[in-house]
C-alpha atoms as a PDB file:
ATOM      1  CA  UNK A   1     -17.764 -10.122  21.208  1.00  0.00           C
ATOM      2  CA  UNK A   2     -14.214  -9.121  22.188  1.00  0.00           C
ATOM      3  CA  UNK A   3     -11.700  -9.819  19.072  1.00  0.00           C
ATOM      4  CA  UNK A   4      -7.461  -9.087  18.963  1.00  0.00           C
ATOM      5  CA  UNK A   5      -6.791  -6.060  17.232  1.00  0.00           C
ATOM      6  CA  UNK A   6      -3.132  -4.995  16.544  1.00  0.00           C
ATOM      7  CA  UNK A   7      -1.610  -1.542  14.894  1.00  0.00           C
ATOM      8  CA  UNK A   8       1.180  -1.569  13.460  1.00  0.00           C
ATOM      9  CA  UNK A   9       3.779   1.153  11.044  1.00  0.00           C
ATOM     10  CA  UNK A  10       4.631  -0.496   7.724  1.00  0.00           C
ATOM     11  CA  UNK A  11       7.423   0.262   5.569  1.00  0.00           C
ATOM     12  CA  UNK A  12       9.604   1.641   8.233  1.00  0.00           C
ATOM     13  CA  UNK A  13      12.126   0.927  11.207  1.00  0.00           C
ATOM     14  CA  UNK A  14      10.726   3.714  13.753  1.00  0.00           C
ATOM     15  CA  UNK A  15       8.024   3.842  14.916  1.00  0.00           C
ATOM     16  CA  UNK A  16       5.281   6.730  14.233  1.00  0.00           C
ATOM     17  CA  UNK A  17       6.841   6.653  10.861  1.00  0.00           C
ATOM     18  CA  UNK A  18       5.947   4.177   7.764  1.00  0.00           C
ATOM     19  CA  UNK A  19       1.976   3.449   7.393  1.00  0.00           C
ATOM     20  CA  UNK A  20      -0.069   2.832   9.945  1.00  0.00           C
ATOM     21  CA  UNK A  21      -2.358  -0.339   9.320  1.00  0.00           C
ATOM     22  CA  UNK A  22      -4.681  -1.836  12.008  1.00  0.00           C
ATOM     23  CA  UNK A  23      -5.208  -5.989  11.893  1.00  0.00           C
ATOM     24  CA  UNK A  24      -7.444  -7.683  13.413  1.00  0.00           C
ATOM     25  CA  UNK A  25      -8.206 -11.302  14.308  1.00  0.00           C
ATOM     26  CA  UNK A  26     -11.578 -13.306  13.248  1.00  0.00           C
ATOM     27  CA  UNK A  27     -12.717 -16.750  13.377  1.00  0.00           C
ATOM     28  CA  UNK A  28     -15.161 -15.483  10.284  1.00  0.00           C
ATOM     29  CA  UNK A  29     -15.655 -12.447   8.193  1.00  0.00           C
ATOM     30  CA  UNK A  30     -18.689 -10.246   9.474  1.00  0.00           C
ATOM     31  CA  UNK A  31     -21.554  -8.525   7.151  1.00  0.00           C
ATOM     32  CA  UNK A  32     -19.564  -6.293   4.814  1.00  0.00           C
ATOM     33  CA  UNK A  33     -20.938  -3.474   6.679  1.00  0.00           C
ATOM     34  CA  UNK A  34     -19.979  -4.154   9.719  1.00  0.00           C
ATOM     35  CA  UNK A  35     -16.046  -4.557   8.052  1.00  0.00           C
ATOM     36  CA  UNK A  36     -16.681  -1.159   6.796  1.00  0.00           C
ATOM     37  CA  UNK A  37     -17.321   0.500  10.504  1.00  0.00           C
ATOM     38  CA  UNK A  38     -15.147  -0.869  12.034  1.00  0.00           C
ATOM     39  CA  UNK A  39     -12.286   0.564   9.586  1.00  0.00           C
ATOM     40  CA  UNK A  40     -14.012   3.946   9.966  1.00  0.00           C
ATOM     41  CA  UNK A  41     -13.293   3.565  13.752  1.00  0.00           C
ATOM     42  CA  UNK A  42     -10.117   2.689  13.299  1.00  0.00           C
ATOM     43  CA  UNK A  43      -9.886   5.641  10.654  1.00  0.00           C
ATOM     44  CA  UNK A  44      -6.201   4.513   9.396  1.00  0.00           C
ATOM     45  CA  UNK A  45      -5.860   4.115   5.651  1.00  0.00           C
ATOM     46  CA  UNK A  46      -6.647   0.588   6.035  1.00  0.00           C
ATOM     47  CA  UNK A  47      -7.872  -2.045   8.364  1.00  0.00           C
ATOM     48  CA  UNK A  48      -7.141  -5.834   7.318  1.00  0.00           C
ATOM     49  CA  UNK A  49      -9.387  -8.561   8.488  1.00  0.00           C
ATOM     50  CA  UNK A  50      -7.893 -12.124   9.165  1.00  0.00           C
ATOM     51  CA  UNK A  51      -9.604 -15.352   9.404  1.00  0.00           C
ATOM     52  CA  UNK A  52      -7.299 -18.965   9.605  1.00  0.00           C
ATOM     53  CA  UNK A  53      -7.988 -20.959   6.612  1.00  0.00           C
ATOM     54  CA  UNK A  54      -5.974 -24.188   7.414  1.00  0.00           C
ATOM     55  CA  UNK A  55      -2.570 -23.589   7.515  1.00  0.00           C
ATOM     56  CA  UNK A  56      -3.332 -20.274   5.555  1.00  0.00           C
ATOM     57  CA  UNK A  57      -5.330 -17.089   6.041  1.00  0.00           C
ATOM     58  CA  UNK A  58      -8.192 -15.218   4.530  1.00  0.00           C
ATOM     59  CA  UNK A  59      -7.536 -11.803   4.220  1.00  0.00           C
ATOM     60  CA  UNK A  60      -9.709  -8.320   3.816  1.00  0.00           C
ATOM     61  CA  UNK A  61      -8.930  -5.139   3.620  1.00  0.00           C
ATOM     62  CA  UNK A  62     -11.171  -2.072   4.157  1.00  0.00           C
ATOM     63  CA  UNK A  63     -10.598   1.834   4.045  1.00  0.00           C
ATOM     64  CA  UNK A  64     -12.360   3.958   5.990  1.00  0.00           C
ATOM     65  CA  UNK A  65     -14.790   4.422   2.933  1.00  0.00           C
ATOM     66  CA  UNK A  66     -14.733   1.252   0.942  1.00  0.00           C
ATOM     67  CA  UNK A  67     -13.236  -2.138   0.501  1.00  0.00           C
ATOM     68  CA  UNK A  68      -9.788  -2.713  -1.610  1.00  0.00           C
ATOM     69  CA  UNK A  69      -8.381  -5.407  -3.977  1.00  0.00           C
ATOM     70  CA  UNK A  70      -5.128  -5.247  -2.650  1.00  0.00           C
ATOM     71  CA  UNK A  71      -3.199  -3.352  -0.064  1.00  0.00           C
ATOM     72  CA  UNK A  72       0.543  -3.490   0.833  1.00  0.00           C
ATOM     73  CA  UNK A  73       1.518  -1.811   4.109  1.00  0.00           C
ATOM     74  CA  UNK A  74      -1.827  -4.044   5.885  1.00  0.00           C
ATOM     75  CA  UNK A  75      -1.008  -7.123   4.132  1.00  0.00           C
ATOM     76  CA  UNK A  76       3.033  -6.459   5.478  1.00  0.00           C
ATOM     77  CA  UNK A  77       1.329  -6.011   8.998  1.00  0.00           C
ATOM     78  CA  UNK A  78      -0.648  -8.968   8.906  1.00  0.00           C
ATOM     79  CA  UNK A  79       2.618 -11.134   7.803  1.00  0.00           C
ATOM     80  CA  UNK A  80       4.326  -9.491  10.948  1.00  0.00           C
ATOM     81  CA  UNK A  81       0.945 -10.476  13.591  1.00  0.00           C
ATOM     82  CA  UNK A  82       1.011 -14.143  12.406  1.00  0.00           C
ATOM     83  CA  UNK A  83       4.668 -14.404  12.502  1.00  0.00           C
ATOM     84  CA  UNK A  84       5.591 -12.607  15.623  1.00  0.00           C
ATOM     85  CA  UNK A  85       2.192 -12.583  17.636  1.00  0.00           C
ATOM     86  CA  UNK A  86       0.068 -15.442  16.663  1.00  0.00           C
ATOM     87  CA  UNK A  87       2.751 -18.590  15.482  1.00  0.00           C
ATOM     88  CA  UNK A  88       6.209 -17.098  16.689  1.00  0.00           C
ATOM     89  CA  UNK A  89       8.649 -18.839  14.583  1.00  0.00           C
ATOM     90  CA  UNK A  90       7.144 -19.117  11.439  1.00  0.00           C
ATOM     91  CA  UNK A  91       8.830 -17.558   8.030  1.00  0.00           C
ATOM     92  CA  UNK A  92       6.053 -18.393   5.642  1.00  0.00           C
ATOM     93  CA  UNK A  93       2.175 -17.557   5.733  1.00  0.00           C
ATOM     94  CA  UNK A  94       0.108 -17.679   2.213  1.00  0.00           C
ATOM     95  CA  UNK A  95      -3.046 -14.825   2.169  1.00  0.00           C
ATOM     96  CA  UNK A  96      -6.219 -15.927   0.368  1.00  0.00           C
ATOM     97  CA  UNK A  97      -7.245 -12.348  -1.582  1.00  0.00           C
ATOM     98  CA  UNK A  98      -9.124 -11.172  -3.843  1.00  0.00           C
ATOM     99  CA  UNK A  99      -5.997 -10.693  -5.747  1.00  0.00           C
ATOM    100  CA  UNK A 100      -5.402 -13.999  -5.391  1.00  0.00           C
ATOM    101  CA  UNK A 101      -2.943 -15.729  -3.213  1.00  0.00           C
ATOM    102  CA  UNK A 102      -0.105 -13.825  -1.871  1.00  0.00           C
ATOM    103  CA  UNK A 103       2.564 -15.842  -0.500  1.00  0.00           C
ATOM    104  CA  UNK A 104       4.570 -13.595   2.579  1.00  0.00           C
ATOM    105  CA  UNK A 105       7.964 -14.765   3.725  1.00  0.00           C
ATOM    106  CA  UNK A 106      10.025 -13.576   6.998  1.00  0.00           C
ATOM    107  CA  UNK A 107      13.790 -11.988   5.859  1.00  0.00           C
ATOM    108  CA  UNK A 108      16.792 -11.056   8.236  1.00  0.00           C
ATOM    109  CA  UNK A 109      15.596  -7.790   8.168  1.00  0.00           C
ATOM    110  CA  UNK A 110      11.705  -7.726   7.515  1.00  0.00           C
ATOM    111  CA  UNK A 111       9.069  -9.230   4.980  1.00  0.00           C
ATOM    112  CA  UNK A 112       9.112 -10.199   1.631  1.00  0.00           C
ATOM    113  CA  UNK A 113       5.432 -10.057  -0.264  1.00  0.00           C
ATOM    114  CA  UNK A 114       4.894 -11.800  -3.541  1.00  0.00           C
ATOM    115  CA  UNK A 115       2.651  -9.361  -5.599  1.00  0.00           C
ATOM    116  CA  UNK A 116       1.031  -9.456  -8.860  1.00  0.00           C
ATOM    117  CA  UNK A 117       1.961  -6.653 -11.201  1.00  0.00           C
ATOM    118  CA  UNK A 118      -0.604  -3.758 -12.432  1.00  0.00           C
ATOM    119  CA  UNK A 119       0.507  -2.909 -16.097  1.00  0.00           C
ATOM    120  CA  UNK A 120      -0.317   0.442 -17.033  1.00  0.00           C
ATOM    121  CA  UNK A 121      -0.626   1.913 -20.688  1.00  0.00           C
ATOM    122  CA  UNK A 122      -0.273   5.863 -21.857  1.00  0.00           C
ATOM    123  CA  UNK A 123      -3.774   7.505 -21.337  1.00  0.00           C
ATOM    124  CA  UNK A 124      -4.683  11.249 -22.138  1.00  0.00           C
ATOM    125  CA  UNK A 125      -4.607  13.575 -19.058  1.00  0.00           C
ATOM    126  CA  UNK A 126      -7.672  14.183 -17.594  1.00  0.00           C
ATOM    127  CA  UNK A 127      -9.606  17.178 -17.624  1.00  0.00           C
ATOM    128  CA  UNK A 128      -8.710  19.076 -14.481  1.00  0.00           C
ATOM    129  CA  UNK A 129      -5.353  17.083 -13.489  1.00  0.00           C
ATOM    130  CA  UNK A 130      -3.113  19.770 -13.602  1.00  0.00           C
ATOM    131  CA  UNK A 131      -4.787  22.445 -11.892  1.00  0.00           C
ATOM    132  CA  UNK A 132      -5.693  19.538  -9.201  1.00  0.00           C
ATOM    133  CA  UNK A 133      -1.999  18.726  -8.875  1.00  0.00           C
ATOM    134  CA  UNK A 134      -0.984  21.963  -8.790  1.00  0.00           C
ATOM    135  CA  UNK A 135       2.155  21.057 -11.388  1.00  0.00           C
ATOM    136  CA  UNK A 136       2.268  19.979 -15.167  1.00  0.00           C
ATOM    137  CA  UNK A 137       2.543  16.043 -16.305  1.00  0.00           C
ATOM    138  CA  UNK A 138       5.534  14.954 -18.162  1.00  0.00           C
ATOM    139  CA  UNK A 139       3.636  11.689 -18.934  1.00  0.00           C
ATOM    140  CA  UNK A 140       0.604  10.346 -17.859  1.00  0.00           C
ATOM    141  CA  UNK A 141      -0.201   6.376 -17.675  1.00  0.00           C
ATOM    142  CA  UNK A 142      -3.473   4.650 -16.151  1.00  0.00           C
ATOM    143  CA  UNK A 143      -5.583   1.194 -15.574  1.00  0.00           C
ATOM    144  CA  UNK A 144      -8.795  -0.036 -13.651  1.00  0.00           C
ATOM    145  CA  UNK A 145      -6.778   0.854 -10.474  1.00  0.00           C
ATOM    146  CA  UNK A 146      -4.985   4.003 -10.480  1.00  0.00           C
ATOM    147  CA  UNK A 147      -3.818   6.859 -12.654  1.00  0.00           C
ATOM    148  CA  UNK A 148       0.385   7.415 -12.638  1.00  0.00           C
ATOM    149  CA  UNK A 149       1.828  10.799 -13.140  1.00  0.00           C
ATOM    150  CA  UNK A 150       5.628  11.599 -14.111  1.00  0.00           C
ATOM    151  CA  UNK A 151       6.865  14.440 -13.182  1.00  0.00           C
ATOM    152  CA  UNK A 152       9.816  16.660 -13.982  1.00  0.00           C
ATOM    153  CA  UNK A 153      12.190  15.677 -10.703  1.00  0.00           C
ATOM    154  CA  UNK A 154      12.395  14.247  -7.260  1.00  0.00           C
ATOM    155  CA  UNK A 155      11.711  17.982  -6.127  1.00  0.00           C
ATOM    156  CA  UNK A 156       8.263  18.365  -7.901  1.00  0.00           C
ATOM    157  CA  UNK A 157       7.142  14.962  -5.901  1.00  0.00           C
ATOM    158  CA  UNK A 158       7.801  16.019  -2.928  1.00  0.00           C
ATOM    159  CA  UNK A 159       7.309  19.653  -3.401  1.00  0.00           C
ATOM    160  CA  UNK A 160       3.514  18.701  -4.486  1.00  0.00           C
ATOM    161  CA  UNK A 161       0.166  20.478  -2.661  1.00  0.00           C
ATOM    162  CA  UNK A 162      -2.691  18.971  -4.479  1.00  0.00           C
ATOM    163  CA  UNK A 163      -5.842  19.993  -4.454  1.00  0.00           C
ATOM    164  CA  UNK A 164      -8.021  16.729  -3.094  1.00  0.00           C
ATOM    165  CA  UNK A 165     -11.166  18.158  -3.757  1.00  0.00           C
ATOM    166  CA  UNK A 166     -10.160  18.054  -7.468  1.00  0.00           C
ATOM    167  CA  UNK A 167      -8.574  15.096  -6.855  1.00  0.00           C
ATOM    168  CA  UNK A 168     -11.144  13.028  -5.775  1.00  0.00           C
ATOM    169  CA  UNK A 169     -13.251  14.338  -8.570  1.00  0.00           C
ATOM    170  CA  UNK A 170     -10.833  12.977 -11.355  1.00  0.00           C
ATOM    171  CA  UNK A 171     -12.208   9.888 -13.243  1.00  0.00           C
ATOM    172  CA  UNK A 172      -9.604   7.073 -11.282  1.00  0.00           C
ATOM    173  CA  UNK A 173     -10.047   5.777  -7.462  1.00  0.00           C
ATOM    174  CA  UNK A 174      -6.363   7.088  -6.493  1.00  0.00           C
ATOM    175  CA  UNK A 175      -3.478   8.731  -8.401  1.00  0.00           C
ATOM    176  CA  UNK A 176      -0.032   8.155  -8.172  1.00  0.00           C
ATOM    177  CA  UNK A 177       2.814  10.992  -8.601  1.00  0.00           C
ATOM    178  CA  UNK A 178       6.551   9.683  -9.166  1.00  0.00           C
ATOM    179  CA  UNK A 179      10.100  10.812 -10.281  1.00  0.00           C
ATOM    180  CA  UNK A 180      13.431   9.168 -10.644  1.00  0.00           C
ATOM    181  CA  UNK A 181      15.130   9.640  -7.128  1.00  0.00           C
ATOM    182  CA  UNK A 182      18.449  10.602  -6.135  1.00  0.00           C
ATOM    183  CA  UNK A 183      20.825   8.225  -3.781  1.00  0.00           C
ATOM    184  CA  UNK A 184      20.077   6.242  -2.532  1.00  0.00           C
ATOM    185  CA  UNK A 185      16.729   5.772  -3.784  1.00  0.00           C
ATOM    186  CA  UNK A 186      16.169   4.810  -7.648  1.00  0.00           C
ATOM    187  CA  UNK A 187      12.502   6.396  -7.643  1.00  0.00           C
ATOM    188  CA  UNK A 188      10.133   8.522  -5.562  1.00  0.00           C
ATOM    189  CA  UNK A 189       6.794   8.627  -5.412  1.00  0.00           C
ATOM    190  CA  UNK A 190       3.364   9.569  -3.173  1.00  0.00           C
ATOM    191  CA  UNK A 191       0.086   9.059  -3.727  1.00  0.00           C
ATOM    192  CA  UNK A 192      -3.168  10.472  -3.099  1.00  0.00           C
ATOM    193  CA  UNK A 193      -6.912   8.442  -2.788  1.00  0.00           C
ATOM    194  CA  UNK A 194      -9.382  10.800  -1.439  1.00  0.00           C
ATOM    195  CA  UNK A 195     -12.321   9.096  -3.051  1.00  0.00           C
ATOM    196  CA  UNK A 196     -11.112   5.911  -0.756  1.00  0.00           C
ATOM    197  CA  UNK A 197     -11.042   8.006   2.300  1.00  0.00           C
ATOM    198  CA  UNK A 198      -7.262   8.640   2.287  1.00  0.00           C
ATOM    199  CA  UNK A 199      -6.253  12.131   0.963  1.00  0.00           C
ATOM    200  CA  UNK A 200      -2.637  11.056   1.161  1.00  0.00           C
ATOM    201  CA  UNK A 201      -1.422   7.527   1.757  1.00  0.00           C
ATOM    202  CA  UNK A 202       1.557   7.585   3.439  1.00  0.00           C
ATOM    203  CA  UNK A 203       3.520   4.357   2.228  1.00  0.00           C
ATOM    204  CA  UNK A 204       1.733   2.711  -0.421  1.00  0.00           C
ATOM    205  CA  UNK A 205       2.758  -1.203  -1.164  1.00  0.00           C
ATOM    206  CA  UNK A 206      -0.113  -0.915  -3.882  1.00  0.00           C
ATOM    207  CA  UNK A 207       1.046   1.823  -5.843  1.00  0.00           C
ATOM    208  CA  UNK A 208       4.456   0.207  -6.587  1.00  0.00           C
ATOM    209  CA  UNK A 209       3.333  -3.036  -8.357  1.00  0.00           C
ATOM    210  CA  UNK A 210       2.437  -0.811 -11.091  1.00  0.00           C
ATOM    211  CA  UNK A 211       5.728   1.298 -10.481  1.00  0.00           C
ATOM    212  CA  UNK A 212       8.006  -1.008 -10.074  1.00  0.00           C
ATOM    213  CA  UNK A 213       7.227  -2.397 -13.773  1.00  0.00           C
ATOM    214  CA  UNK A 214       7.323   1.156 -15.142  1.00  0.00           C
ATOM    215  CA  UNK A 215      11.434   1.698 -13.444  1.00  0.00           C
ATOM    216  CA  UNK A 216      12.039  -1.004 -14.884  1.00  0.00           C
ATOM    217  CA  UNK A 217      11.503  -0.027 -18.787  1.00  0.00           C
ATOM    218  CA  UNK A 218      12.981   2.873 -17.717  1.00  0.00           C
ATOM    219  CA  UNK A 219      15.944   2.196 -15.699  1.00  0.00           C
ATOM    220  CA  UNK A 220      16.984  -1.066 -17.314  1.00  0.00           C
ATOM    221  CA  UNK A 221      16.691  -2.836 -14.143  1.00  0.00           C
ATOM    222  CA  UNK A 222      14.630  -4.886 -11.995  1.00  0.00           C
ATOM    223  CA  UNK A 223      15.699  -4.440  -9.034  1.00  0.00           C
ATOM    224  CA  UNK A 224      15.185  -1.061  -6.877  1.00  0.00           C
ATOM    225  CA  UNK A 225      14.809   0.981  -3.357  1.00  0.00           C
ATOM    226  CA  UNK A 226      11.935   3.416  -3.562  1.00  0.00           C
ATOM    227  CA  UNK A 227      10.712   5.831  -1.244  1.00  0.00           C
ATOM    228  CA  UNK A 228       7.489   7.049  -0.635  1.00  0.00           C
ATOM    229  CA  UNK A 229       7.831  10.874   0.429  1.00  0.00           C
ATOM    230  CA  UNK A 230       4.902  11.613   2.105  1.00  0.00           C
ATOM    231  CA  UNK A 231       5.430  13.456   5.613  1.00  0.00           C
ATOM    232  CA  UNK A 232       5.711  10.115   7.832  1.00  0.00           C
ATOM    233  CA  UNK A 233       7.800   8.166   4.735  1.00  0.00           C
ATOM    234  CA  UNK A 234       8.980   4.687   4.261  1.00  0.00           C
ATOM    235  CA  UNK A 235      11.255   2.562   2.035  1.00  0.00           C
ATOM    236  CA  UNK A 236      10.413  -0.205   0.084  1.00  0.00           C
ATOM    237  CA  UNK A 237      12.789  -2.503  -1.842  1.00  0.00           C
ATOM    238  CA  UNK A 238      11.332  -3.562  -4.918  1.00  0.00           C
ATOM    239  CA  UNK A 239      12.076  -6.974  -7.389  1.00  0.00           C
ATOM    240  CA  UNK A 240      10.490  -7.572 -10.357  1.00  0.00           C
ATOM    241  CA  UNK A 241      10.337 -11.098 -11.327  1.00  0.00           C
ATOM    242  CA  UNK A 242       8.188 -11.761 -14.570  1.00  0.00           C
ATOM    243  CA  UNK A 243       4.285 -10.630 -13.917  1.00  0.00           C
ATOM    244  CA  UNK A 244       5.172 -10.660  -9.974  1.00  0.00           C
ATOM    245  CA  UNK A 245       6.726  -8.385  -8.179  1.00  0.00           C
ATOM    246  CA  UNK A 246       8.584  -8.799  -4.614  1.00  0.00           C
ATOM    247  CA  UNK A 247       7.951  -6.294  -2.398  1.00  0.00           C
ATOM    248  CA  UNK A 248      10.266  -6.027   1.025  1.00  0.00           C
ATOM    249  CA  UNK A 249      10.040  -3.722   3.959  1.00  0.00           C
ATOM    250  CA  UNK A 250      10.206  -3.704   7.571  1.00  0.00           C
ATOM    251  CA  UNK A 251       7.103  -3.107  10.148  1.00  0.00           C
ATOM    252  CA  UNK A 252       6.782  -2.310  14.026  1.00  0.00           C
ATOM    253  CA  UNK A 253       4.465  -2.869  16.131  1.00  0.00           C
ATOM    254  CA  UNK A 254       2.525  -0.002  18.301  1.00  0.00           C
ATOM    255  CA  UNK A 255      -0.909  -1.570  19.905  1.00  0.00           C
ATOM    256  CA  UNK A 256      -1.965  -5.086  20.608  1.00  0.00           C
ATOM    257  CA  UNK A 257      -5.247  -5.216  22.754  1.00  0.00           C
ATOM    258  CA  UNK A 258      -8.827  -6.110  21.861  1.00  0.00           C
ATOM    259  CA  UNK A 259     -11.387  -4.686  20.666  1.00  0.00           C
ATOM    260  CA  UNK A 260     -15.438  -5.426  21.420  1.00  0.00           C
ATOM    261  CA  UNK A 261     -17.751  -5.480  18.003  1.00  0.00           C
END
């Protein structure tokens, strides 16, 4: 069976920067299994499945290793094939999750995802976390999906060699490093998931619904531009409103062909 299969970079203007995210096309989902090769072909950090549902779509994503609740940079590439691939002209599409809905809207200069926030609460370090990060917490905050880690300055961020061995072997499925940023970003961040199959994710839509409510309490605001400082990069504008959180970046596209599964 032949299928269309795009790749696209999220979270950036150039290409071969951002996140790469593959998306492809289905008139059903498959077994989980065969989800789960197919995104270990594509070996990006994630592949999103799409099926129409209506006037809406059903949407999947798998890393090379496992399935995810919610991913940003595929679900930004998805908005981008159904808006400038599969029904040019539209400015609205609605994904069916298991997140719930998430309602994507076209902007003058990119997308605009509606996101539910992850809270996050102070939790003790874990044993090992600062010999796997290779630097010393300042704070350290957690939930079901990730672990957050403050530290000192923009320059520890992005300065960071962790050890993903160690990494992987910590008690949380990915873990998030951050710092307030200088102009003209409010906040910097990266994050690493090698127990998903992704030792560093480049640009991580995820990760900021549960840092874009930290900022907040800390900056007084509720509005911000991140960046994600991995090597590739990417920018994402951030808007808290309530328990959501707006999420806006820009994508490109680099491949649309077919595949045969």
């Amino acid at each position: 069976m032949q299928v269309r299969l795009f790749q696209l970079d999220s979270f950036t203007r150039e290409r071969f920067r951002g996140n790469p995210a593959a998306v492809m096309l289905l008139q059903d989902f498959p077994a989980d299994s065969v989800m789960q090769s197919i995104a270990d072909e594509n070996n990006l950090a994630e592949t999103a499945f799409l099926v129409p549902d209506g006037e809406d779509y059903r949407l999947r994503w798998f890393t090379p290793k496992v399935e995810v609740p919610l991913c940003g940079h595929a679900t930004l590439a998805g908005a981008a094939v159904v808006m400038e691939r599969l029904e040019t002209g539209r400015r609205q599409v609605t994904f069916h999750t298991a997140s719930g809905p998430l309602p994507v809207e076209r902007t003058d200069s990119g997308y605009r995802m509606d996101f539910p926030t992850r809270a996050a609460k102070p939790v003790p370090p874990p044993p090992g976390l600062t010999t796997a990060l290779g630097a010393t917490p300042v704070e350290v905050y957690g939930n079901a999906f990730n672990l957050m880690v403050l530290l000192q300055d923009e320059a520890a961020v992005r300065s960071l060699v962790p050890d993903m061995e160690a990494i992987a072997a910590l008690p949380y499925p990915g873990v998030i490093v951050t710092a307030q940023g200088s102009e003209p970003y409010d906040f910097v961040s990266r994050y690493f998931a090698p127990a998903k199959g992704i030792p560093e994710d480049p640009v991580t839509g995820g990760a900021h619904t549960m840092l874009a409510p930290f900022w907040a309490g800390r900056l007084e605001k509720s509005e911000f531009l991140a960046y994600q400082a991995s090597r590739r990069g990417g920018e994402i504008r951030c808007t808290l409103v309530g328990d959501r959180v707006m999420l806006e970046g820009a994508c490109i596209f680099y491949f649309d062909g077919t595949a045969e599964i």
